[in-house]
N, C-alpha and C. Protein backbone atom coordinates (compact mmCIF):
# COMPACT_ATOMS: atom_id res chain seq x y z
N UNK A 1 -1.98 31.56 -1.15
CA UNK A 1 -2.95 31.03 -0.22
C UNK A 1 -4.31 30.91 -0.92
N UNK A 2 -4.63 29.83 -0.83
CA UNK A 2 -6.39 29.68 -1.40
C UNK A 2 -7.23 29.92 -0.40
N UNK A 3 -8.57 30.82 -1.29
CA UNK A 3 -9.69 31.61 -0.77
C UNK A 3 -10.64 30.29 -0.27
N UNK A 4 -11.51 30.85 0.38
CA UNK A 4 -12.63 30.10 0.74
C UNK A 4 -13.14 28.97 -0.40
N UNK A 5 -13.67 30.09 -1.15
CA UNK A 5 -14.21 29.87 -2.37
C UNK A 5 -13.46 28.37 -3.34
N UNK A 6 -11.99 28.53 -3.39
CA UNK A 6 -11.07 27.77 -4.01
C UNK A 6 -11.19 26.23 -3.38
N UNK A 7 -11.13 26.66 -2.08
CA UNK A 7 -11.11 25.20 -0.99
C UNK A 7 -11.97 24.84 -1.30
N UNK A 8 -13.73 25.56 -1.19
CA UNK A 8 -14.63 24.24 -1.62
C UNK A 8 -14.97 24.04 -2.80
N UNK A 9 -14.62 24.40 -4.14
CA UNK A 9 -14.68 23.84 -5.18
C UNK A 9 -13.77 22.24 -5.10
N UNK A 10 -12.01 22.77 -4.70
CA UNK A 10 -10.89 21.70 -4.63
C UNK A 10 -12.28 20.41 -3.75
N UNK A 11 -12.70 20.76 -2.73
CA UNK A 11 -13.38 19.72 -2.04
C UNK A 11 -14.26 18.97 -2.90
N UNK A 12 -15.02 19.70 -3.88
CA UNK A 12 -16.05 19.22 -4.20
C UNK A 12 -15.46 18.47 -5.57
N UNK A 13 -14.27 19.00 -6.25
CA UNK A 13 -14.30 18.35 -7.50
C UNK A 13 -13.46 17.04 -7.23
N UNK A 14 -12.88 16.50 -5.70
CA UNK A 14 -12.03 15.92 -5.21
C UNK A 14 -13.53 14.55 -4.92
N UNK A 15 -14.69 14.98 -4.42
CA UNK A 15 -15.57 14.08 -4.12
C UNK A 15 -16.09 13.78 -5.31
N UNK A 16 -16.39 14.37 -6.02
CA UNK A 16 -17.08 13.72 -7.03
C UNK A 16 -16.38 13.15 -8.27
N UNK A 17 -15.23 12.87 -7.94
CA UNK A 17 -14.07 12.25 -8.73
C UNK A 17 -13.84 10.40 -7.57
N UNK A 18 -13.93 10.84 -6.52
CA UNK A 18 -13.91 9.82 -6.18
C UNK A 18 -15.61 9.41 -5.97
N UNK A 19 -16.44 9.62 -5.67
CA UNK A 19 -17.51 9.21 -6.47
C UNK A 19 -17.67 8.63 -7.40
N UNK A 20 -17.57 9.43 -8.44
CA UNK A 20 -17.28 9.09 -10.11
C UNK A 20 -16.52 7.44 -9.75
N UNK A 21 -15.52 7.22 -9.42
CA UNK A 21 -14.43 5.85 -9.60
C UNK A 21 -15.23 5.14 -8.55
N UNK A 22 -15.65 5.10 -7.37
CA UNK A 22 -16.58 4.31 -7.29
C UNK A 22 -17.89 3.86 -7.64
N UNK A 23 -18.59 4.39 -7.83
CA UNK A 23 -19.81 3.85 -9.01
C UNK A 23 -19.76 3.39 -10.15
N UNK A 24 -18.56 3.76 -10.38
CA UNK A 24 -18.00 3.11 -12.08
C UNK A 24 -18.17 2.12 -11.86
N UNK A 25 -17.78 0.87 -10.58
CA UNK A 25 -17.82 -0.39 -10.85
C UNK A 25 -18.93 -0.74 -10.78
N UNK A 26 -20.00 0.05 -10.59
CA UNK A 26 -21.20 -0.80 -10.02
C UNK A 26 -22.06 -0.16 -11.81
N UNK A 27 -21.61 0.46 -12.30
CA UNK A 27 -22.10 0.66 -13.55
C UNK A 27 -21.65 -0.21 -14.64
N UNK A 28 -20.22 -0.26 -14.49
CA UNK A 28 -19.46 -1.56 -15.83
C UNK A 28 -19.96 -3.10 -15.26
N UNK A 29 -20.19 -2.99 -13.96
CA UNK A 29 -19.95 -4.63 -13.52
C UNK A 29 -21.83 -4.49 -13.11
N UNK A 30 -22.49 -4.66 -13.76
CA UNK A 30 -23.86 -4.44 -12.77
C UNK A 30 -24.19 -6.09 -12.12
N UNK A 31 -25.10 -6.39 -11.32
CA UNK A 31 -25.59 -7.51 -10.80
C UNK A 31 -26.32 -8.29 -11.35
N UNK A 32 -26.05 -9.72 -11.34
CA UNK A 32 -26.45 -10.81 -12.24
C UNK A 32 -25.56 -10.53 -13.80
N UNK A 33 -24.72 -10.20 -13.68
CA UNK A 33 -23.93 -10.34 -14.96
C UNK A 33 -22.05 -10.96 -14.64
N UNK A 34 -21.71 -11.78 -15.38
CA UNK A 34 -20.54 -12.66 -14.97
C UNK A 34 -19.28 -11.41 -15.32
N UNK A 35 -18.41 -11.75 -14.23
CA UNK A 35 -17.20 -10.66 -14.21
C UNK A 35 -16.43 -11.13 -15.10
N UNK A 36 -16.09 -9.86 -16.24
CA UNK A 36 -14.69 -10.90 -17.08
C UNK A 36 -13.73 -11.46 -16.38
N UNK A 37 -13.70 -12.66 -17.15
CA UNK A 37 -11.61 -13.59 -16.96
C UNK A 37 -10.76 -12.37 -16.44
N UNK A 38 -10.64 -11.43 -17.52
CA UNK A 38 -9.20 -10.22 -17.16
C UNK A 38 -9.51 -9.22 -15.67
N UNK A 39 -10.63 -9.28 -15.20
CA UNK A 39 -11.00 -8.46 -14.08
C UNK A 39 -11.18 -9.47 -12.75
N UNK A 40 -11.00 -11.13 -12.93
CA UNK A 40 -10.91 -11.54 -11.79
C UNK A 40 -9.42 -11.98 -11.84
N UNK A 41 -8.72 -11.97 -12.82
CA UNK A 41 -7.20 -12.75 -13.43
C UNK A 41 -6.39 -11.26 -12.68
N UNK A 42 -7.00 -9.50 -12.36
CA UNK A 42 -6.18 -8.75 -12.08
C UNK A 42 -6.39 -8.36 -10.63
N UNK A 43 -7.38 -9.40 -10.27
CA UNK A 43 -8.37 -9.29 -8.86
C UNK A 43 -7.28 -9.87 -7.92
N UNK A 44 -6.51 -11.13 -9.02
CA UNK A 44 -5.64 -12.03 -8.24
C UNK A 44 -4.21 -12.01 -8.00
N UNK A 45 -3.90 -10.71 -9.28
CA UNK A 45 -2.62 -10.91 -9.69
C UNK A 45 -2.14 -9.68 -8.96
N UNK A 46 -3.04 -8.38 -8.69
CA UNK A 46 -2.40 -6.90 -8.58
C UNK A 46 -1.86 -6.80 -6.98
N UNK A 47 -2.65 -7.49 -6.11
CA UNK A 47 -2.36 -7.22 -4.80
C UNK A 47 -1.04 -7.74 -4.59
N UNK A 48 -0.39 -8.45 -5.29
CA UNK A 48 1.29 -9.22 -5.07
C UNK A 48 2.18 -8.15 -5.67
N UNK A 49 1.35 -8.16 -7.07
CA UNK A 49 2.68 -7.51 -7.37
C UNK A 49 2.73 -6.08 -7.03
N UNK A 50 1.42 -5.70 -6.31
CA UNK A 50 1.61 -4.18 -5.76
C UNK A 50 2.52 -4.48 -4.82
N UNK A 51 2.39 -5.46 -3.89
CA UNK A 51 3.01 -5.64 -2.61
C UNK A 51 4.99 -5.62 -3.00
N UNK A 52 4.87 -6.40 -4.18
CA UNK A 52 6.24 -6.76 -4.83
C UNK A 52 6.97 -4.93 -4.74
N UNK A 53 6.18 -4.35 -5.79
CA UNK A 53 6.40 -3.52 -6.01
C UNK A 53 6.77 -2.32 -4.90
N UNK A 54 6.14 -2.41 -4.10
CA UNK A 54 6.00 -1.31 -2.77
C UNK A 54 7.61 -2.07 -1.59
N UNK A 55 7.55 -3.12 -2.24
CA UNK A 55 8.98 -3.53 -1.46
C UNK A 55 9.87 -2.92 -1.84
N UNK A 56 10.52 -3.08 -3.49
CA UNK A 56 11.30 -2.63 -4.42
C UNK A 56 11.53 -1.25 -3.83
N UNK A 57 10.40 -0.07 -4.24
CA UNK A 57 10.62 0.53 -3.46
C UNK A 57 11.34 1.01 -2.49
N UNK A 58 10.71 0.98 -1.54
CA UNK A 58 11.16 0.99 -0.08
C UNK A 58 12.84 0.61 0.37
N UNK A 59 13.11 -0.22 -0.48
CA UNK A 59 14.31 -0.78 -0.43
C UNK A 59 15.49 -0.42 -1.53
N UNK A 60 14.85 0.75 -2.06
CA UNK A 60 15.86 1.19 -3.73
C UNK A 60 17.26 2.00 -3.03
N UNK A 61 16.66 2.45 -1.88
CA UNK A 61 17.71 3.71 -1.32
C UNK A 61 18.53 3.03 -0.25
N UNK A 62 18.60 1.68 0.20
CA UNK A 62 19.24 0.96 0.93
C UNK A 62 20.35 1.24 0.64
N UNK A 63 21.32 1.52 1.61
CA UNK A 63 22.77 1.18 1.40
C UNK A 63 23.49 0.36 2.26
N UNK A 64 24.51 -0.82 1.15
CA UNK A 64 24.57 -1.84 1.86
C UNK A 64 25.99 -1.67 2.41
N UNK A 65 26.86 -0.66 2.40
CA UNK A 65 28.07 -0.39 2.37
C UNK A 65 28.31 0.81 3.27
N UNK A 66 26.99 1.52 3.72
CA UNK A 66 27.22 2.66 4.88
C UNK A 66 26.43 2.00 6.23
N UNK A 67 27.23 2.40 6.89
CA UNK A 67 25.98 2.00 8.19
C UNK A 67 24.69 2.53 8.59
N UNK A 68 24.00 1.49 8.72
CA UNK A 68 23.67 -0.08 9.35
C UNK A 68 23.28 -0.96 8.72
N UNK A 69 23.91 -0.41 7.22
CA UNK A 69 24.25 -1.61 6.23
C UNK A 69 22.83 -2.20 6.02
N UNK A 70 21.66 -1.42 5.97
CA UNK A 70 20.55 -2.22 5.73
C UNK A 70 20.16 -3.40 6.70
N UNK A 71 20.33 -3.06 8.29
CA UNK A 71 20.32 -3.95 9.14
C UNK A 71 18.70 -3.59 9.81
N UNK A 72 18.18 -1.97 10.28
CA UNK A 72 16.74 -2.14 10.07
C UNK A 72 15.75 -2.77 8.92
N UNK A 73 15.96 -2.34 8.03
CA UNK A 73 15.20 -2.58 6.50
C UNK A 73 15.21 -4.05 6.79
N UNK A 74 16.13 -4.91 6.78
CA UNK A 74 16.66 -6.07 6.81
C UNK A 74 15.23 -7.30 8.09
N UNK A 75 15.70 -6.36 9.08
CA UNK A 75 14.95 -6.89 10.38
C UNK A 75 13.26 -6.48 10.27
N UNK A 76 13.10 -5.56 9.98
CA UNK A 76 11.58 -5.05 9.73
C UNK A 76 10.69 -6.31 8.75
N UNK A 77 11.89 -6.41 7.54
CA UNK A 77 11.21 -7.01 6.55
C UNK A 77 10.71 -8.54 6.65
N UNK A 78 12.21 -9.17 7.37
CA UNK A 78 11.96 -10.24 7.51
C UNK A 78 11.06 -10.79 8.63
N UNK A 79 10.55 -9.70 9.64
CA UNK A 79 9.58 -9.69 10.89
C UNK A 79 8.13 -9.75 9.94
N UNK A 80 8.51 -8.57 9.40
CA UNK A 80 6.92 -8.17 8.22
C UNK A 80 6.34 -9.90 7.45
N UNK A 81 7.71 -10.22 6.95
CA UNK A 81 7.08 -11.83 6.42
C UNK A 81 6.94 -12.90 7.12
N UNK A 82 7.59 -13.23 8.16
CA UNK A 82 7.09 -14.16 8.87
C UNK A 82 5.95 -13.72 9.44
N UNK A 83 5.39 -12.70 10.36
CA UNK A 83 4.03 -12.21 11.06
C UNK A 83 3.47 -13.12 9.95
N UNK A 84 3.50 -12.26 8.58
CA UNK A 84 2.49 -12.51 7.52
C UNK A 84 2.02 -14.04 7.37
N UNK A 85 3.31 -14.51 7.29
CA UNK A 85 3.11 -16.48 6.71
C UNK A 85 2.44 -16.69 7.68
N UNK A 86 2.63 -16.46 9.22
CA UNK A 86 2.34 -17.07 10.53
C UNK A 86 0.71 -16.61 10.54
N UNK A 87 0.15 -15.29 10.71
CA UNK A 87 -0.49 -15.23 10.60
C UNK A 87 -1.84 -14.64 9.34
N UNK A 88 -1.72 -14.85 8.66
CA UNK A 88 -2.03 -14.17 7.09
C UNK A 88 -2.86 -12.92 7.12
N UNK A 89 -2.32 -11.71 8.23
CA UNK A 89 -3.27 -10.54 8.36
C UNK A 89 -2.15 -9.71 7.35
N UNK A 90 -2.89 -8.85 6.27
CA UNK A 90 -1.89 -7.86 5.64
C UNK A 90 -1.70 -6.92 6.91
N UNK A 91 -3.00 -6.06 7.16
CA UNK A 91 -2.75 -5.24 8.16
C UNK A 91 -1.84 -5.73 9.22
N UNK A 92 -1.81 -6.34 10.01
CA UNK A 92 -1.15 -6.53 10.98
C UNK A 92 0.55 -6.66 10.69
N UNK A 93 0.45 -7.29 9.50
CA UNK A 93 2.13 -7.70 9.62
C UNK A 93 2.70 -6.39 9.03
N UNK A 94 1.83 -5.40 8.14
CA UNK A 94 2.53 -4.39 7.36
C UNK A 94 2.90 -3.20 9.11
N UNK A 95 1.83 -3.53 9.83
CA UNK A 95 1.78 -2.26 10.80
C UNK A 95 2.90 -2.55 11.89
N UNK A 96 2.85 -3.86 11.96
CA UNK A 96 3.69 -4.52 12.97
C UNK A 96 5.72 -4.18 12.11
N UNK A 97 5.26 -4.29 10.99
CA UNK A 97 6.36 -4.35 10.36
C UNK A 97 7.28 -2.24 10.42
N UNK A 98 6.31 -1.74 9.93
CA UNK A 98 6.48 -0.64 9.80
C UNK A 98 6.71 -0.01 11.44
N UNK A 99 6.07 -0.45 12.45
CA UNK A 99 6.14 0.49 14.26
C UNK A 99 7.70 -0.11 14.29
N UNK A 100 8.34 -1.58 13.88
CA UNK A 100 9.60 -1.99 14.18
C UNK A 100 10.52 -1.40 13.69
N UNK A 101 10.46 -1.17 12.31
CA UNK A 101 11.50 -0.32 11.64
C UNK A 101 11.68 1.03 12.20
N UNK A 102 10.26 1.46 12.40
CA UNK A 102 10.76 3.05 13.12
C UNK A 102 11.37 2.61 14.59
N UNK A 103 11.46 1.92 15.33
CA UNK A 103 12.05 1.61 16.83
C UNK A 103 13.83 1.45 16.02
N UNK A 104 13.62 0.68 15.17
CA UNK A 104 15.14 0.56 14.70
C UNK A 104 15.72 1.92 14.23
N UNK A 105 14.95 2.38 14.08
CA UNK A 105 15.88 3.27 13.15
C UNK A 105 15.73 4.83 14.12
N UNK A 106 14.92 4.64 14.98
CA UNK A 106 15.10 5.48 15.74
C UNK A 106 15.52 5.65 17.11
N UNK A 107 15.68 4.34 17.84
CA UNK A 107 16.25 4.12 18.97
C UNK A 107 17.42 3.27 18.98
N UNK A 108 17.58 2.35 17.88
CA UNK A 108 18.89 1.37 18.24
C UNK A 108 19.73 1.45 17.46
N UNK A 109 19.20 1.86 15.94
CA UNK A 109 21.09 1.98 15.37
C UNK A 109 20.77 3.50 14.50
């Protein structure tokens, strides 16, 4: 069990680490100076393939051969991408996507 003492150091070296990573950008990137090619080229590229990636994921432990055969995963996902195309909110289609899968997977199969 951690002491008093332990907790607010953990607190404090936890803020000023995230501190630290936010001001960084405003120190490497300062104002009136042009953003490199590779920092707007990863501005454009990371949010997909995080998204790519966080699918992969999510979907590694599927099994397509026990039941329900990947029939929530299946329905969530393809709800999650249309919301998205239809309406282009990340939030909405990830939240909308994620409350469905738990209804599936906890009330219907």
């Amino acid at each position: 069990m951690l002491t008093t003492t332990q907790m607010i150091i953990y607190i404090l070296v936890t803020a000023a680490g995230v501190f630290a990573t936010r001001v960084s950008a405003f120190l490497l990137f300062p104002s009136g100076r042009t953003t490199p090619k590779i920092i707007i080229f990863l501005g454009n590229a990371l949010p997909c393939a995080l998204m790519a990636l966080l699918i992969v994921y999510c979907l590694k432990d599927v099994s397509l051969i026990a039941h329900p055969h990947g029939l929530p995963e299946l329905i969530a996902l393809a709800v999650t991408a249309l919301l998205h195309l239809w309406k282009k909110n990340t939030l909405l289609s990830i939240s909308v996507g994620t409350v469905l899968y738990m209804i599936l997977v906890q009330g219907v199969f």
